[in-house]
N, C-alpha and C. Protein backbone atom coordinates (compact mmCIF):
# COMPACT_ATOMS: atom_id res chain seq x y z
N UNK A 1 0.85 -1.17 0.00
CA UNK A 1 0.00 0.00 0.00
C UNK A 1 0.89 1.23 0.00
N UNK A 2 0.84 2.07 -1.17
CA UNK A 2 1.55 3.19 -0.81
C UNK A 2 0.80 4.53 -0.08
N UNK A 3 1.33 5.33 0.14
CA UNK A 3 1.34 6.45 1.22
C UNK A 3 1.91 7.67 0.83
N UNK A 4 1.05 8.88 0.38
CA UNK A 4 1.74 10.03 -0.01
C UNK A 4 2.02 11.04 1.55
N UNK A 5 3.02 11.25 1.78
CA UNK A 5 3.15 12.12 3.00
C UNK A 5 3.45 13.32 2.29
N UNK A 6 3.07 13.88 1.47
CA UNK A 6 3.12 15.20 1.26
C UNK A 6 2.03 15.92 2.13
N UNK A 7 2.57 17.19 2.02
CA UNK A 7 1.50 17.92 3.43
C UNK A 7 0.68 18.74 1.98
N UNK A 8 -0.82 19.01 1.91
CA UNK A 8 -1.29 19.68 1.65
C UNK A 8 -1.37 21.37 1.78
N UNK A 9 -0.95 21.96 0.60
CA UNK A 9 -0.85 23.32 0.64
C UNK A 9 -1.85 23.57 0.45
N UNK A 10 -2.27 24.79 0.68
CA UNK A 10 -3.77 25.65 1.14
C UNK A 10 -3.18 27.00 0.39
N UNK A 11 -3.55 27.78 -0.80
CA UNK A 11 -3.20 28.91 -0.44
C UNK A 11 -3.92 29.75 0.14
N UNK A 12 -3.69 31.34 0.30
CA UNK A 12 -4.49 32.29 1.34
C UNK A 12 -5.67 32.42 0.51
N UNK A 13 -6.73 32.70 0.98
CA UNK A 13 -7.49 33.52 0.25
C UNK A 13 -6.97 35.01 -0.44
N UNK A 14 -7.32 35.17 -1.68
CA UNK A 14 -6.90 36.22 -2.08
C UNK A 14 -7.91 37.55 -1.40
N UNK A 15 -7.52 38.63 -1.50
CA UNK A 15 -8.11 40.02 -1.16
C UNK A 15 -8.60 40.43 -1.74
N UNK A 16 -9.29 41.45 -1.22
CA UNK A 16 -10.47 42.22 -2.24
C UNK A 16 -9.83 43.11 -2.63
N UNK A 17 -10.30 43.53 -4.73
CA UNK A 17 -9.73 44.53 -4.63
C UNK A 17 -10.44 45.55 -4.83
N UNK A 18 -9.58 46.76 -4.32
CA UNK A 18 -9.65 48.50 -3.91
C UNK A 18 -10.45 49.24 -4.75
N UNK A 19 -11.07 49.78 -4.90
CA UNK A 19 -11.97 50.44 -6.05
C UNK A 19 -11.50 52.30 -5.24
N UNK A 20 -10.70 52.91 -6.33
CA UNK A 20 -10.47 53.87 -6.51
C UNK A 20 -11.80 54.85 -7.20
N UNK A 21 -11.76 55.85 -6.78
CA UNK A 21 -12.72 56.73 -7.47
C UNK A 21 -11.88 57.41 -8.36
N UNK A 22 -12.92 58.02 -10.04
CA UNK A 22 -12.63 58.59 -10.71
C UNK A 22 -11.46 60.23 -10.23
N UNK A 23 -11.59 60.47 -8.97
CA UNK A 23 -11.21 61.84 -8.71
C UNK A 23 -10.05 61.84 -8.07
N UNK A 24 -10.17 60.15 -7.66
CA UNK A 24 -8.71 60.06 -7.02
C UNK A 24 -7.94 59.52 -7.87
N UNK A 25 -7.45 59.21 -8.65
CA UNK A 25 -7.02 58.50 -9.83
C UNK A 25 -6.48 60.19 -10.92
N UNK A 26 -7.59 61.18 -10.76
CA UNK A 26 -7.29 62.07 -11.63
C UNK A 26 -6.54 62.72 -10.90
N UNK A 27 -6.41 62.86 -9.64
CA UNK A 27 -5.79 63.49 -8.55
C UNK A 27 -4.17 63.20 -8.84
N UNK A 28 -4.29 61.87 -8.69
CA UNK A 28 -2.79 61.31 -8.40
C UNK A 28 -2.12 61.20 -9.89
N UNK A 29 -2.75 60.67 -11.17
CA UNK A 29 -1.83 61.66 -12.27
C UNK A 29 -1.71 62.90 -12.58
N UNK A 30 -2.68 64.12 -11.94
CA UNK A 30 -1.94 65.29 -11.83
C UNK A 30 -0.71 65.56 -10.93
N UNK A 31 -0.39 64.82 -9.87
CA UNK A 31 0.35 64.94 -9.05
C UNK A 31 1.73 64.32 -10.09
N UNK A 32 1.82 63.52 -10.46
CA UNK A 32 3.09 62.81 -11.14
C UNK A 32 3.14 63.75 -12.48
N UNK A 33 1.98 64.69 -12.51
CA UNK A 33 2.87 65.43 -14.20
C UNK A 33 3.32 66.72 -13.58
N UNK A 34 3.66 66.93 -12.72
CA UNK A 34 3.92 68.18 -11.60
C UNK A 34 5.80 68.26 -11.83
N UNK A 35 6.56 69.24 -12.27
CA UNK A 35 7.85 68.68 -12.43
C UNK A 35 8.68 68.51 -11.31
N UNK A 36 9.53 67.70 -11.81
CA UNK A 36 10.35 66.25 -10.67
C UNK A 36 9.62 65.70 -9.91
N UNK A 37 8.27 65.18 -10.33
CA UNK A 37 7.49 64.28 -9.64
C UNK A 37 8.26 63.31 -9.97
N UNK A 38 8.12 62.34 -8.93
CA UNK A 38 8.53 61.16 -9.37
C UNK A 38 6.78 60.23 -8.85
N UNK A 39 6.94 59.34 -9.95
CA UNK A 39 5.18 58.58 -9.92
C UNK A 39 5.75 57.23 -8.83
N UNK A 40 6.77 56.76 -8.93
CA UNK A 40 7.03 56.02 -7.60
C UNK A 40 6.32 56.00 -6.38
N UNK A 41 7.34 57.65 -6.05
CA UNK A 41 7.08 57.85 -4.52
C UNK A 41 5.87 58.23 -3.85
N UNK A 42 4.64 59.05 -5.29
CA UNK A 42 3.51 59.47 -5.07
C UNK A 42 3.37 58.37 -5.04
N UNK A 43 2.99 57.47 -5.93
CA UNK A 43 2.01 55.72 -5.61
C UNK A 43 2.50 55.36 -4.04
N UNK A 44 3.68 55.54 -3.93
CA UNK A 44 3.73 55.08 -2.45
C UNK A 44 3.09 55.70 -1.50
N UNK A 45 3.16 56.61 -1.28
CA UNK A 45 2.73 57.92 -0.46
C UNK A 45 1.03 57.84 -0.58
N UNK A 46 0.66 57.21 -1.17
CA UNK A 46 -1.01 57.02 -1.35
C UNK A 46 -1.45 55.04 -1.49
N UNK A 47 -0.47 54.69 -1.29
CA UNK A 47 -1.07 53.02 -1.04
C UNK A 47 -1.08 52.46 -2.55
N UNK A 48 -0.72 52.82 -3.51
CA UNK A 48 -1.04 52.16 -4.71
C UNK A 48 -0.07 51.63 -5.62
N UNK A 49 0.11 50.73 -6.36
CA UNK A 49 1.33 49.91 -6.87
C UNK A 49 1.41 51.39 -7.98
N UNK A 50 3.12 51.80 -8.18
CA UNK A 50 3.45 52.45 -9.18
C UNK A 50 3.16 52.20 -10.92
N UNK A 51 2.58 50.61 -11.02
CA UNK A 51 2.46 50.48 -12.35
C UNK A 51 1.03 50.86 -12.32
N UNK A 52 0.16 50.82 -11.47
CA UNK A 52 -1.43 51.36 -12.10
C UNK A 52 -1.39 52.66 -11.90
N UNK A 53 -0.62 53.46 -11.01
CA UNK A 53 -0.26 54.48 -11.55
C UNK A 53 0.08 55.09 -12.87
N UNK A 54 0.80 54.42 -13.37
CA UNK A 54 1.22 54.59 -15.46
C UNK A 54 -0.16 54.35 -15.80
N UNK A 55 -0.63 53.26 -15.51
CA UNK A 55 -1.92 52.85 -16.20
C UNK A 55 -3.05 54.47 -16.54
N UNK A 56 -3.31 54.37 -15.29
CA UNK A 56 -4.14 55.69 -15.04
C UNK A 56 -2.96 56.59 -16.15
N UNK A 57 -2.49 56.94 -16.23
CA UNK A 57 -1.69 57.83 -17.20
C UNK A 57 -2.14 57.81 -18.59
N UNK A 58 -2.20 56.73 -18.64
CA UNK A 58 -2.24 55.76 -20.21
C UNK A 58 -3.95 56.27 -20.37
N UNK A 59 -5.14 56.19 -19.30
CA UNK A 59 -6.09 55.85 -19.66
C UNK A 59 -6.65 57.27 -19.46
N UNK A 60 -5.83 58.50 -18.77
CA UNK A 60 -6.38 59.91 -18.78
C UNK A 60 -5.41 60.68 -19.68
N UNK A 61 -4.77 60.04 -20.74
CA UNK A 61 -3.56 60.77 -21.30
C UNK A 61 -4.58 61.53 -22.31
N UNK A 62 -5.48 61.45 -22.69
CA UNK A 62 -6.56 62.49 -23.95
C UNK A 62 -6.55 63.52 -23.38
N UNK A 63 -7.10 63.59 -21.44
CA UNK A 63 -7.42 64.42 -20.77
C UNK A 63 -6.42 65.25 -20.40
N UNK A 64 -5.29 65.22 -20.59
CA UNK A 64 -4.39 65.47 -20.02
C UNK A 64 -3.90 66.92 -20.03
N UNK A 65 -3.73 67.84 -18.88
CA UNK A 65 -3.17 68.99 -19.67
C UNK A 65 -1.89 69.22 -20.06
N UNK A 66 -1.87 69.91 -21.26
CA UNK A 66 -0.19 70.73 -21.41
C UNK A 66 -0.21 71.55 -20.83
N UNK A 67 1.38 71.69 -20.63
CA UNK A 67 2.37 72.40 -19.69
C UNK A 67 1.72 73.84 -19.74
N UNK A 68 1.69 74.32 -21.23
CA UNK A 68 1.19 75.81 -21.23
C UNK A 68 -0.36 75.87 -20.54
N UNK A 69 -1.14 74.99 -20.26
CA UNK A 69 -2.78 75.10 -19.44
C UNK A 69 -3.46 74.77 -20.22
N UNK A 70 -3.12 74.65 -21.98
CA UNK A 70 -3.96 74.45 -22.77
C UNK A 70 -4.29 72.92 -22.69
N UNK A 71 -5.50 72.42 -23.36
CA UNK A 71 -6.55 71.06 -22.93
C UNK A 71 -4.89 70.13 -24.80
N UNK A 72 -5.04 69.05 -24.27
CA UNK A 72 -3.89 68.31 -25.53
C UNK A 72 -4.72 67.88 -27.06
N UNK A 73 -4.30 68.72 -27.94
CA UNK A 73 -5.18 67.98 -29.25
C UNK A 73 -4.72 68.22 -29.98
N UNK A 74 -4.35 66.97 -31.09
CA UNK A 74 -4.20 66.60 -32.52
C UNK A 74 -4.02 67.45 -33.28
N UNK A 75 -3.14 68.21 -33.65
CA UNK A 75 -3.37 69.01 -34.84
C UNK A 75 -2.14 68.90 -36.04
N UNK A 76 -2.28 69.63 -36.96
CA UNK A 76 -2.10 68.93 -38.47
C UNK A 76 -1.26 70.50 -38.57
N UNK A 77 -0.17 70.36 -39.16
CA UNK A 77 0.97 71.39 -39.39
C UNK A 77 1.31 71.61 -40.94
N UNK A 78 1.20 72.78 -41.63
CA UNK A 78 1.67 72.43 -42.91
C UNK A 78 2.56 72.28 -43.15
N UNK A 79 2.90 71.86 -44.21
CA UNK A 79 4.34 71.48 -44.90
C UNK A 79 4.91 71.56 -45.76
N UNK A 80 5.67 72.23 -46.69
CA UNK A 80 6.33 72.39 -47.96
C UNK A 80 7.39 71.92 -48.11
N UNK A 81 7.55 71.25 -49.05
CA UNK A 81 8.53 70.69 -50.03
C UNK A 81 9.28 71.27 -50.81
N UNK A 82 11.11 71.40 -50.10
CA UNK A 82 11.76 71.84 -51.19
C UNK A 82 12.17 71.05 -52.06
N UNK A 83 12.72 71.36 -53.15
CA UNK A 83 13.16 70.86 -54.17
C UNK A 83 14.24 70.47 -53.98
N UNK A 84 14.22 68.91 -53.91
CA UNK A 84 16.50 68.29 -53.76
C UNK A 84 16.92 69.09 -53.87
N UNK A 85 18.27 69.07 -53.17
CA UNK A 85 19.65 69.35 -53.68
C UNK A 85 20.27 68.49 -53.87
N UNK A 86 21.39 68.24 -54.93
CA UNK A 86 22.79 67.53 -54.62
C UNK A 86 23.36 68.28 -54.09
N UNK A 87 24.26 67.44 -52.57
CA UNK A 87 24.86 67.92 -52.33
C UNK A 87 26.72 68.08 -52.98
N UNK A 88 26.92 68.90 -52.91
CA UNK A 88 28.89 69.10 -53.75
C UNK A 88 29.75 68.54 -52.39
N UNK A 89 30.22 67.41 -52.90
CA UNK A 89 30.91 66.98 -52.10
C UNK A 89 32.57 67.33 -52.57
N UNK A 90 33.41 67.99 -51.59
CA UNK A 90 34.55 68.73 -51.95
C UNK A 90 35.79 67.71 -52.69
N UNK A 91 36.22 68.00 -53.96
CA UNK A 91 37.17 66.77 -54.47
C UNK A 91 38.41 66.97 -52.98
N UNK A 92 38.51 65.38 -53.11
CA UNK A 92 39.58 65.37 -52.25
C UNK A 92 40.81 64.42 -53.54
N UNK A 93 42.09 64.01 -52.68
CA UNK A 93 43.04 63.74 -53.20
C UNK A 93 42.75 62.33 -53.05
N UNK A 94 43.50 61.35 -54.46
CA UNK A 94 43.54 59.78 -54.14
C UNK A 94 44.15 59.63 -53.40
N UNK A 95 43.97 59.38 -52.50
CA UNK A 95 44.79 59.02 -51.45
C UNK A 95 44.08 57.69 -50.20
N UNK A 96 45.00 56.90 -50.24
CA UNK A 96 44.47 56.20 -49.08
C UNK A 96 43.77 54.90 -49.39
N UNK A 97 43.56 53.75 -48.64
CA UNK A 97 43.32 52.68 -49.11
C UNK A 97 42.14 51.78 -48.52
N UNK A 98 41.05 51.42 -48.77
CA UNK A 98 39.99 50.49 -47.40
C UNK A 98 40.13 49.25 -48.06
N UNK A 99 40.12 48.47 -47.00
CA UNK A 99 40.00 46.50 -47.36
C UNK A 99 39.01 46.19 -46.38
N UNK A 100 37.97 45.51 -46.98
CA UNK A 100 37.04 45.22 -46.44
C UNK A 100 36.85 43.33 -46.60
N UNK A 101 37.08 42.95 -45.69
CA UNK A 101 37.33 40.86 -45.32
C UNK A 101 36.05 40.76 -44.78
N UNK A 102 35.21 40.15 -45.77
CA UNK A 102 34.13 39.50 -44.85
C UNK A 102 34.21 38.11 -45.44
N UNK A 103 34.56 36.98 -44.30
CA UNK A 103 34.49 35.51 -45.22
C UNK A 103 35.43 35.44 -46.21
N UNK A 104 35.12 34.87 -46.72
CA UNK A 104 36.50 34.25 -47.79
C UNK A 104 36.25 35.68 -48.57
N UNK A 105 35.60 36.93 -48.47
CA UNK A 105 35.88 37.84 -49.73
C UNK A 105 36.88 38.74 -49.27
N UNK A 106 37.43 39.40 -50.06
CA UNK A 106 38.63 40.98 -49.52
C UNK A 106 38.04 41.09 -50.88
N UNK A 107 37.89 42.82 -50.50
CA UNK A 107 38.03 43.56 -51.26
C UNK A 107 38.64 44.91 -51.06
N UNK A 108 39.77 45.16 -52.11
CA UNK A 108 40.54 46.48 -51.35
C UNK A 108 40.05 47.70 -52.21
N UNK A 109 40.16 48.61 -52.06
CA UNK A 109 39.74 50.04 -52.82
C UNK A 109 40.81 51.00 -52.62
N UNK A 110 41.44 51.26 -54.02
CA UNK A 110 42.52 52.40 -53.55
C UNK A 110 42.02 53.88 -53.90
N UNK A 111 42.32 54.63 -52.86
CA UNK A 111 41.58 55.95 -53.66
C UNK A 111 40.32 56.85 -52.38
N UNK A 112 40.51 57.32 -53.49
CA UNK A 112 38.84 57.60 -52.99
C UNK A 112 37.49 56.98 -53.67
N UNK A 113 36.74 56.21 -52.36
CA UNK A 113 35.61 55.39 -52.63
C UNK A 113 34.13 56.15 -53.47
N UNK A 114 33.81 55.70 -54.47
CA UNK A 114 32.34 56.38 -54.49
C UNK A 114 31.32 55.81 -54.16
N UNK A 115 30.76 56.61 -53.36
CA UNK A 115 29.97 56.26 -52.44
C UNK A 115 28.35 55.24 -53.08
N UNK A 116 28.23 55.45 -53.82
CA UNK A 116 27.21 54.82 -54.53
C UNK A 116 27.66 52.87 -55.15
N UNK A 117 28.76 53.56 -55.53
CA UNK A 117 29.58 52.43 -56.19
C UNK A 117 29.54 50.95 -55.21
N UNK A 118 30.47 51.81 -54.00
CA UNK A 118 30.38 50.93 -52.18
C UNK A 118 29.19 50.68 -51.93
N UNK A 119 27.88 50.98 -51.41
CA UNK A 119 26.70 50.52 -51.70
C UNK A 119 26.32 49.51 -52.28
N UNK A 120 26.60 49.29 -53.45
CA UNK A 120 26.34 48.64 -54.73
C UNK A 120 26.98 46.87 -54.17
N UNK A 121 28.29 47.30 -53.95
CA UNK A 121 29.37 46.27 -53.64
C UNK A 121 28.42 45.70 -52.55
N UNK A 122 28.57 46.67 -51.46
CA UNK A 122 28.61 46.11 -49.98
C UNK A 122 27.09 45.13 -50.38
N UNK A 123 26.17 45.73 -50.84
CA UNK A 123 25.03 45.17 -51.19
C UNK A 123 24.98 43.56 -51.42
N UNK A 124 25.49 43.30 -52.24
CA UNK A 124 26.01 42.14 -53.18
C UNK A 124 26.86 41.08 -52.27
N UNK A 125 27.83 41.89 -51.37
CA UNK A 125 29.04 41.20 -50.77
C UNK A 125 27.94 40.41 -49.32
N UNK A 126 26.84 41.45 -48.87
CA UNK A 126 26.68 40.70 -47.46
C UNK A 126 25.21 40.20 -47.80
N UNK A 127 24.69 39.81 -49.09
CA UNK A 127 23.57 38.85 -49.00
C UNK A 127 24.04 37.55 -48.33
């Protein structure tokens, strides 16, 4: 006949949870957009875990005011389009040398590189 002597775990009953009111919740993310708030030490300082703190952030962030007093909203900025430039890139002297070893490839470049050219390579070299 076998025999389990393991002891039966019980866990606790869990707790009830806290039901915050709308005013306290708006309270305490005005308090963390206050500058060098830190939202930590307020959640501490009022009983509440620092991440539903963010939460509440997340879920009154529409409401939220900016810094200047004004209410936060969406708005659309115009925009104009200049026309490219190339830019003139200054001739320099041949001078100078890059080797580039990836895997069995080398490839050396004497000179000055063009830049489009390298692109092209590097492209090809690291499929």
């Amino acid at each position: 006949m076998d025999t389990n002597s393991q002891p039966v775990i019980q866990r606790a009953p869990r707790g009830t949870y806290r039901r915050h009111s709308l005013e306290f919740k708006r309270r305490l993310v005005a308090l963390t957009l206050e500058p060098d708030a830190s939202v930590a030490r307020i959640a501490r300082e009022h009983g509440v875990n620092a991440n539903q703190v963010f939460s509440w952030r997340k879920l009154f962030e529409a409401e939220l005011p900016v810094p200047d007093g004004s209410t936060q909203e969406a708005a659309l900025l115009p925009v104009m389009l200049a026309a490219p430039t190339t830019a003139q890139v200054p001739e320099q002297p041949n001078t100078g040398a890059m080797t580039l070893e990836i895997g069995r490839v080398r490839l050396r470049i004497d000179g000055q590189a063009d830049p489009s050219t390298l692109a092209q390579i590097l492209d090809r070299v690291l499929r």
